[in-house]
Structure formats: structure tokens, C-alpha cells
N, C-alpha and C. Protein backbone atom coordinates (compact mmCIF):
# COMPACT_ATOMS: atom_id res chain seq x y z
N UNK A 1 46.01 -14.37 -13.68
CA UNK A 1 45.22 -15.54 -13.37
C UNK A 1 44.77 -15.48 -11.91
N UNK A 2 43.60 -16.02 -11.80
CA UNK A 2 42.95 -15.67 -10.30
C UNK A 2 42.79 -17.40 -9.57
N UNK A 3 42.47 -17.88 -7.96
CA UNK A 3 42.60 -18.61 -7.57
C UNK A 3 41.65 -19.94 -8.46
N UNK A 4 40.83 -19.76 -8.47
CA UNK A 4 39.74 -20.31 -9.66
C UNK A 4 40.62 -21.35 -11.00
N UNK A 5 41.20 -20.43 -11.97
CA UNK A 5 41.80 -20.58 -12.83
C UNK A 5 43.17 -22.16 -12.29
N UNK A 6 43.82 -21.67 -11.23
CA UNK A 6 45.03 -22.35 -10.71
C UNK A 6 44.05 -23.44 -10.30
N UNK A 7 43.60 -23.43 -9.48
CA UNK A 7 42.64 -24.70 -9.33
C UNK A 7 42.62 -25.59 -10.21
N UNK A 8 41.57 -25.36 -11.34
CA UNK A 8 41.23 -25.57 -12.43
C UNK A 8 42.49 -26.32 -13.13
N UNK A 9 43.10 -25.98 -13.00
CA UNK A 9 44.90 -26.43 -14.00
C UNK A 9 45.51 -27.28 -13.40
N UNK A 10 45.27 -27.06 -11.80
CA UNK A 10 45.74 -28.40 -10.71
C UNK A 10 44.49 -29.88 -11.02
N UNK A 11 43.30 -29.53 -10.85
CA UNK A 11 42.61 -30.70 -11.07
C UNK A 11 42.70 -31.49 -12.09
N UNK A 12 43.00 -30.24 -13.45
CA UNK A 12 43.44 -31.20 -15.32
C UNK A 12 44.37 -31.57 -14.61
N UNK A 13 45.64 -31.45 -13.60
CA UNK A 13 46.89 -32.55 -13.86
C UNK A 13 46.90 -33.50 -13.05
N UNK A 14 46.09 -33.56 -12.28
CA UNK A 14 46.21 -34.45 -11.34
C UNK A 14 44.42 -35.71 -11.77
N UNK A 15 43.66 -34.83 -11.81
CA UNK A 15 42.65 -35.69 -12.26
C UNK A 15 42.08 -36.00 -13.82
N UNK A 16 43.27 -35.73 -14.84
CA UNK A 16 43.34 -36.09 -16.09
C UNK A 16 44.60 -36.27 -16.86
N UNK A 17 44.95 -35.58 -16.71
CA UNK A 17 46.60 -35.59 -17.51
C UNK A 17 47.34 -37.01 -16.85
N UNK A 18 47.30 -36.70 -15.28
CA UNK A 18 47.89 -38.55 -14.75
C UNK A 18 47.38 -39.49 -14.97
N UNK A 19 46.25 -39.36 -15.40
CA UNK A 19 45.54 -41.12 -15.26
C UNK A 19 45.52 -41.33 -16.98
N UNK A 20 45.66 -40.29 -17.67
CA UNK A 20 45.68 -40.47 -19.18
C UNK A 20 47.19 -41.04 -19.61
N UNK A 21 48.04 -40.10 -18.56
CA UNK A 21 49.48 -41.03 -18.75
C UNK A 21 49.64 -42.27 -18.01
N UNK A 22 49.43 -42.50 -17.23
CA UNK A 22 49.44 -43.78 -16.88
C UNK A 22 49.00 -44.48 -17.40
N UNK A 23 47.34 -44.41 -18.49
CA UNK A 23 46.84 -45.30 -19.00
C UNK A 23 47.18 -45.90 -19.93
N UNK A 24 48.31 -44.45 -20.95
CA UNK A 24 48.99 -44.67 -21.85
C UNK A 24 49.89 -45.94 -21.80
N UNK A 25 50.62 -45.82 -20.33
CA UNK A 25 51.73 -46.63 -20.24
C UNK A 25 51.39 -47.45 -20.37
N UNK A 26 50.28 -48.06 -19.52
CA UNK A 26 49.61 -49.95 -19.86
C UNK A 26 49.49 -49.70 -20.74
N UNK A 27 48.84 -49.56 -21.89
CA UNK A 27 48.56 -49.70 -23.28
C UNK A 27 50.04 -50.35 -23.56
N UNK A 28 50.54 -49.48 -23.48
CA UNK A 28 52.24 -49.29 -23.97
C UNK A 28 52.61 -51.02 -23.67
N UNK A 29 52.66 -51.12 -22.71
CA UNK A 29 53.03 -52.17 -21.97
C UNK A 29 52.33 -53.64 -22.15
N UNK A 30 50.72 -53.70 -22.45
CA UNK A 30 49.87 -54.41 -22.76
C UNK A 30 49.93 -55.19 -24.47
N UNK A 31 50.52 -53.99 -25.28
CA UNK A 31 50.73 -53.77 -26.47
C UNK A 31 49.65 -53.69 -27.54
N UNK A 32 49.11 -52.91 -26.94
CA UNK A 32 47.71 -51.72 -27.55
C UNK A 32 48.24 -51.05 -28.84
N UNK A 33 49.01 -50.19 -28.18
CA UNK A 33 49.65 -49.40 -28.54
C UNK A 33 50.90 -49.23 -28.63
N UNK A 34 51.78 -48.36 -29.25
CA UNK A 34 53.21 -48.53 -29.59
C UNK A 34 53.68 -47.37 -28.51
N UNK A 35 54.91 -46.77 -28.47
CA UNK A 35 55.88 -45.64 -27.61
C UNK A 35 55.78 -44.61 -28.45
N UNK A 36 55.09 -43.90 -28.81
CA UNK A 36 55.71 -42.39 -29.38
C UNK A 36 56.02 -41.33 -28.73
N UNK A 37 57.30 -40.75 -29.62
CA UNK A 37 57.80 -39.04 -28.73
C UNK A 37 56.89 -38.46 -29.19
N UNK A 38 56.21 -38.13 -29.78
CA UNK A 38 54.99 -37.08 -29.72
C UNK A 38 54.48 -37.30 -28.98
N UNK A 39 53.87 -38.10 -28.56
CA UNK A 39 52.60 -38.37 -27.66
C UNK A 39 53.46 -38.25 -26.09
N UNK A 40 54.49 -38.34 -25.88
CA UNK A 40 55.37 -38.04 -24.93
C UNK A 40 55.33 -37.05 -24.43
N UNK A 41 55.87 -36.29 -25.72
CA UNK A 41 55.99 -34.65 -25.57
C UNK A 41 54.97 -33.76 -25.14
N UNK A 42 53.74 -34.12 -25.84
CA UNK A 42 52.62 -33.66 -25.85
C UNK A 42 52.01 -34.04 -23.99
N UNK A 43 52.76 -34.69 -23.11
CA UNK A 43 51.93 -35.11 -21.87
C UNK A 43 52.92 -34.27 -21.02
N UNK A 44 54.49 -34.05 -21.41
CA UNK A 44 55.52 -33.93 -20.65
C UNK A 44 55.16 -32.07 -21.11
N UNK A 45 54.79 -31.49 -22.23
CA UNK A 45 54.27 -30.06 -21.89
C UNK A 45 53.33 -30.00 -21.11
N UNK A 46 52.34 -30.83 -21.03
CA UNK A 46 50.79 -30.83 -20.15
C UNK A 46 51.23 -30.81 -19.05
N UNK A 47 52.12 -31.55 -18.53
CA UNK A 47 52.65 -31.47 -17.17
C UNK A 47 53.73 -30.46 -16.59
N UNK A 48 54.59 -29.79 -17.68
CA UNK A 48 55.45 -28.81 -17.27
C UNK A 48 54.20 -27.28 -17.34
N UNK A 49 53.32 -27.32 -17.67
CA UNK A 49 52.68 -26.12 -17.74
C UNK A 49 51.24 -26.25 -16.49
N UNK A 50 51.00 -27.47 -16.19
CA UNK A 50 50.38 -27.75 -15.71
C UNK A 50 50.82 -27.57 -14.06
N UNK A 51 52.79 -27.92 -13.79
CA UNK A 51 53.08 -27.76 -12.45
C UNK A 51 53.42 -26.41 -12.60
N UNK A 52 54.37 -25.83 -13.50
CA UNK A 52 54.73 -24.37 -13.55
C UNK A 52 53.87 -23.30 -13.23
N UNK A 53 52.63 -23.21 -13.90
CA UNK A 53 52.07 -21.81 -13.85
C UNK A 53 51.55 -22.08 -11.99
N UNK A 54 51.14 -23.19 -11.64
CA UNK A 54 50.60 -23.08 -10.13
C UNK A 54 51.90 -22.85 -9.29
N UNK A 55 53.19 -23.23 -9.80
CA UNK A 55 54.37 -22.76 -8.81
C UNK A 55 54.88 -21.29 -9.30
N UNK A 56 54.48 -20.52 -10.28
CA UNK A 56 54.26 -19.63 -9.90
C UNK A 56 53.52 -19.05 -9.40
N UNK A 57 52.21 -19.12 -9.49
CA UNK A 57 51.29 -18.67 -8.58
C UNK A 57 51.33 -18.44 -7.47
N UNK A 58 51.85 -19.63 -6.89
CA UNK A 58 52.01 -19.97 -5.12
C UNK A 58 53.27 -19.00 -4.67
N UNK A 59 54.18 -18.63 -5.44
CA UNK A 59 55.46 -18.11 -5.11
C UNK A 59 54.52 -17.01 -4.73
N UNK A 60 54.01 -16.28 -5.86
CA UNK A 60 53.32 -15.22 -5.70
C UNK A 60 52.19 -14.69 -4.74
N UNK A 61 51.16 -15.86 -4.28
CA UNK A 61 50.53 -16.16 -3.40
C UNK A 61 50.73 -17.10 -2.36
N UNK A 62 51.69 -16.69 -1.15
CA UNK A 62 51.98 -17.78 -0.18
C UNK A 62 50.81 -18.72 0.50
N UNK A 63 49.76 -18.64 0.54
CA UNK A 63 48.30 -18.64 1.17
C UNK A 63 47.96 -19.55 0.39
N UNK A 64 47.65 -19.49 -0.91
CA UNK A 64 47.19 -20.71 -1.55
C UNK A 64 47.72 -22.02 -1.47
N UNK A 65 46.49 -22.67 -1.27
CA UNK A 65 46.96 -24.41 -1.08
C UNK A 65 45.46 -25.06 -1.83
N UNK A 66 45.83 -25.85 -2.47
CA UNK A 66 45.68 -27.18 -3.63
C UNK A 66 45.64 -29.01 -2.61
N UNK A 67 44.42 -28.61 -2.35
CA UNK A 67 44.17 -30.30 -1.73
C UNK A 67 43.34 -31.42 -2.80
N UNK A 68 44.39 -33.06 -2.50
CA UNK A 68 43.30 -33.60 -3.02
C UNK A 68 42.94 -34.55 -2.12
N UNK A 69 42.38 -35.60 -3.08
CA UNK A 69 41.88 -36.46 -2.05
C UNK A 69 42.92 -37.45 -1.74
N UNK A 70 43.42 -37.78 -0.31
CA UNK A 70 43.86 -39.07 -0.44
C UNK A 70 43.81 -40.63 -0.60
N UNK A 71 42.71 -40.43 -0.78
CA UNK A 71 42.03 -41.53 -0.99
C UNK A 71 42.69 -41.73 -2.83
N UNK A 72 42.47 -40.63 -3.42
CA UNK A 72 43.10 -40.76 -5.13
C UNK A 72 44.11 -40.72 -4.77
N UNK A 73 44.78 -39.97 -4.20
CA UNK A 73 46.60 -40.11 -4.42
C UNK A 73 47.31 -41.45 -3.97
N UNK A 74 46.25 -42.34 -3.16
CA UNK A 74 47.11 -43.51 -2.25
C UNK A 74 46.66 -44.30 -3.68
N UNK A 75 45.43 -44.69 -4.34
CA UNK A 75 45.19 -45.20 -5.23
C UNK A 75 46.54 -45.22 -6.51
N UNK A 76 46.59 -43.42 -7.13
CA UNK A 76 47.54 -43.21 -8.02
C UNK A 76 48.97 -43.81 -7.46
N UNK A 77 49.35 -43.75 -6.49
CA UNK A 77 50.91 -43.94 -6.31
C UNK A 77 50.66 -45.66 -6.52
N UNK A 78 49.66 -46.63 -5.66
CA UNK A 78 49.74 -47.77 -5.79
C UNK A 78 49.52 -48.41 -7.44
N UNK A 79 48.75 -47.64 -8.20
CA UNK A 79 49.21 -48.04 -9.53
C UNK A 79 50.35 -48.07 -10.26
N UNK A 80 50.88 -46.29 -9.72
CA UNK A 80 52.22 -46.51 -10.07
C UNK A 80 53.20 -47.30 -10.16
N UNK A 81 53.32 -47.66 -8.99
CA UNK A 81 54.32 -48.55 -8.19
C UNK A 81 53.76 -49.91 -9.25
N UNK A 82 52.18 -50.79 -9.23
CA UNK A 82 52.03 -51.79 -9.98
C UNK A 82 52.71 -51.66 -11.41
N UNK A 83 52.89 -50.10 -11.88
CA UNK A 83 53.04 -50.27 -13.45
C UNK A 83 54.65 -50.43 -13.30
N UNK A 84 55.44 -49.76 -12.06
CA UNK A 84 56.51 -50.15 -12.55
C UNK A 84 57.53 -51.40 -12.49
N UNK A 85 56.69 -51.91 -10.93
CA UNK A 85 57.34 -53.50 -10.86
C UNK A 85 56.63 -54.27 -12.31
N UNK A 86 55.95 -54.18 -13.17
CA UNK A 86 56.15 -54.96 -14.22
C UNK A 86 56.69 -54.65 -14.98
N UNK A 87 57.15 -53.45 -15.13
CA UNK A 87 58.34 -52.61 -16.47
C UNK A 87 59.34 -53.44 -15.78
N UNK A 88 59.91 -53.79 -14.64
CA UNK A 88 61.04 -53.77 -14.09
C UNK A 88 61.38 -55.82 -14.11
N UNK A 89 59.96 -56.49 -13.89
CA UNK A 89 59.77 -57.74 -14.17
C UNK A 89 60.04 -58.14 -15.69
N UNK A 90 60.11 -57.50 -16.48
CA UNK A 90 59.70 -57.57 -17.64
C UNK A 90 61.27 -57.73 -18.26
């Protein structure tokens, strides 16, 4: 796999795979939708293959670095944090 590719696999997890799980969770929470382990499983491989192959990469390539924006990450963590003080209110 070449720098391109790792990229590519960092942006699906960070600019799709997170906001699809998170969105899940409100649903979850809203009661849209119900809890399934499939649909679990299916996000928790997206994300173990999604951090794995770039931490190998990086082992392999010390040089490579993966920026995003902070502007999204201050956003993502503050949702976070909203979704879990209401799991925790709840």
C-alpha cells in the first residue's frame, strides 16, 4: 500500500465511519432505531482495520503524518461528550 491509499483509509475513519457511528448512537438513543451486535460489529471491524493498517504503515514509514482539521475534531469530541452526558443523564 502506498501513501495515497493510507490517506484514503484515514479520511473513511475519521470523516465517515465516526460520524456514521455517532449518528447511529442518537438514533439509538432518540429511539429510531434499536442496539444491534451486528451493526456493532460491522463499525468496530471498520474501525479496527481502519486504525490498524495506518499503524502499520506508520511503524513502517516513520515520516508519514495524517492531519485533520481541527476545526472537525473540536466539533467531533464536543458531540461526543453531548452524546454521552445524556447516556449518563438518562
Amino acid at each position: 500500500m502506498n501513501e495515497k491509499h493510507i490517506t484514503l483509509c484515514n479520511k473513511l475513519v475519521y470523516y465517515f465511519v465516526a460520524p456514521c457511528l455517532l449518528l447511529y448512537f442518537i438514533s439509538i438513543d432518540s429511539g429510531i432505531i434499536t442496539c444491534s451486535f451486528s451493526v456493532l460489529a460491522v463499525f468496530g471491524l471498520a474501525i479496527l482495520l481502519g486504525v490498524g493498517i495506518p499503524a502499520i504503515y506508520k511503524k513502517r514509514n516513520p515520516d508519514y503524518k495524517f492531519n485533520i482539521s481541527s476545526k472537525y475534531a473540536n466539533a467531533m469530541a464536543i458531540l461526543v461528550i453531548l452524546e454521552l452526558t445524556y447516556n449518563m443523564s438518562k
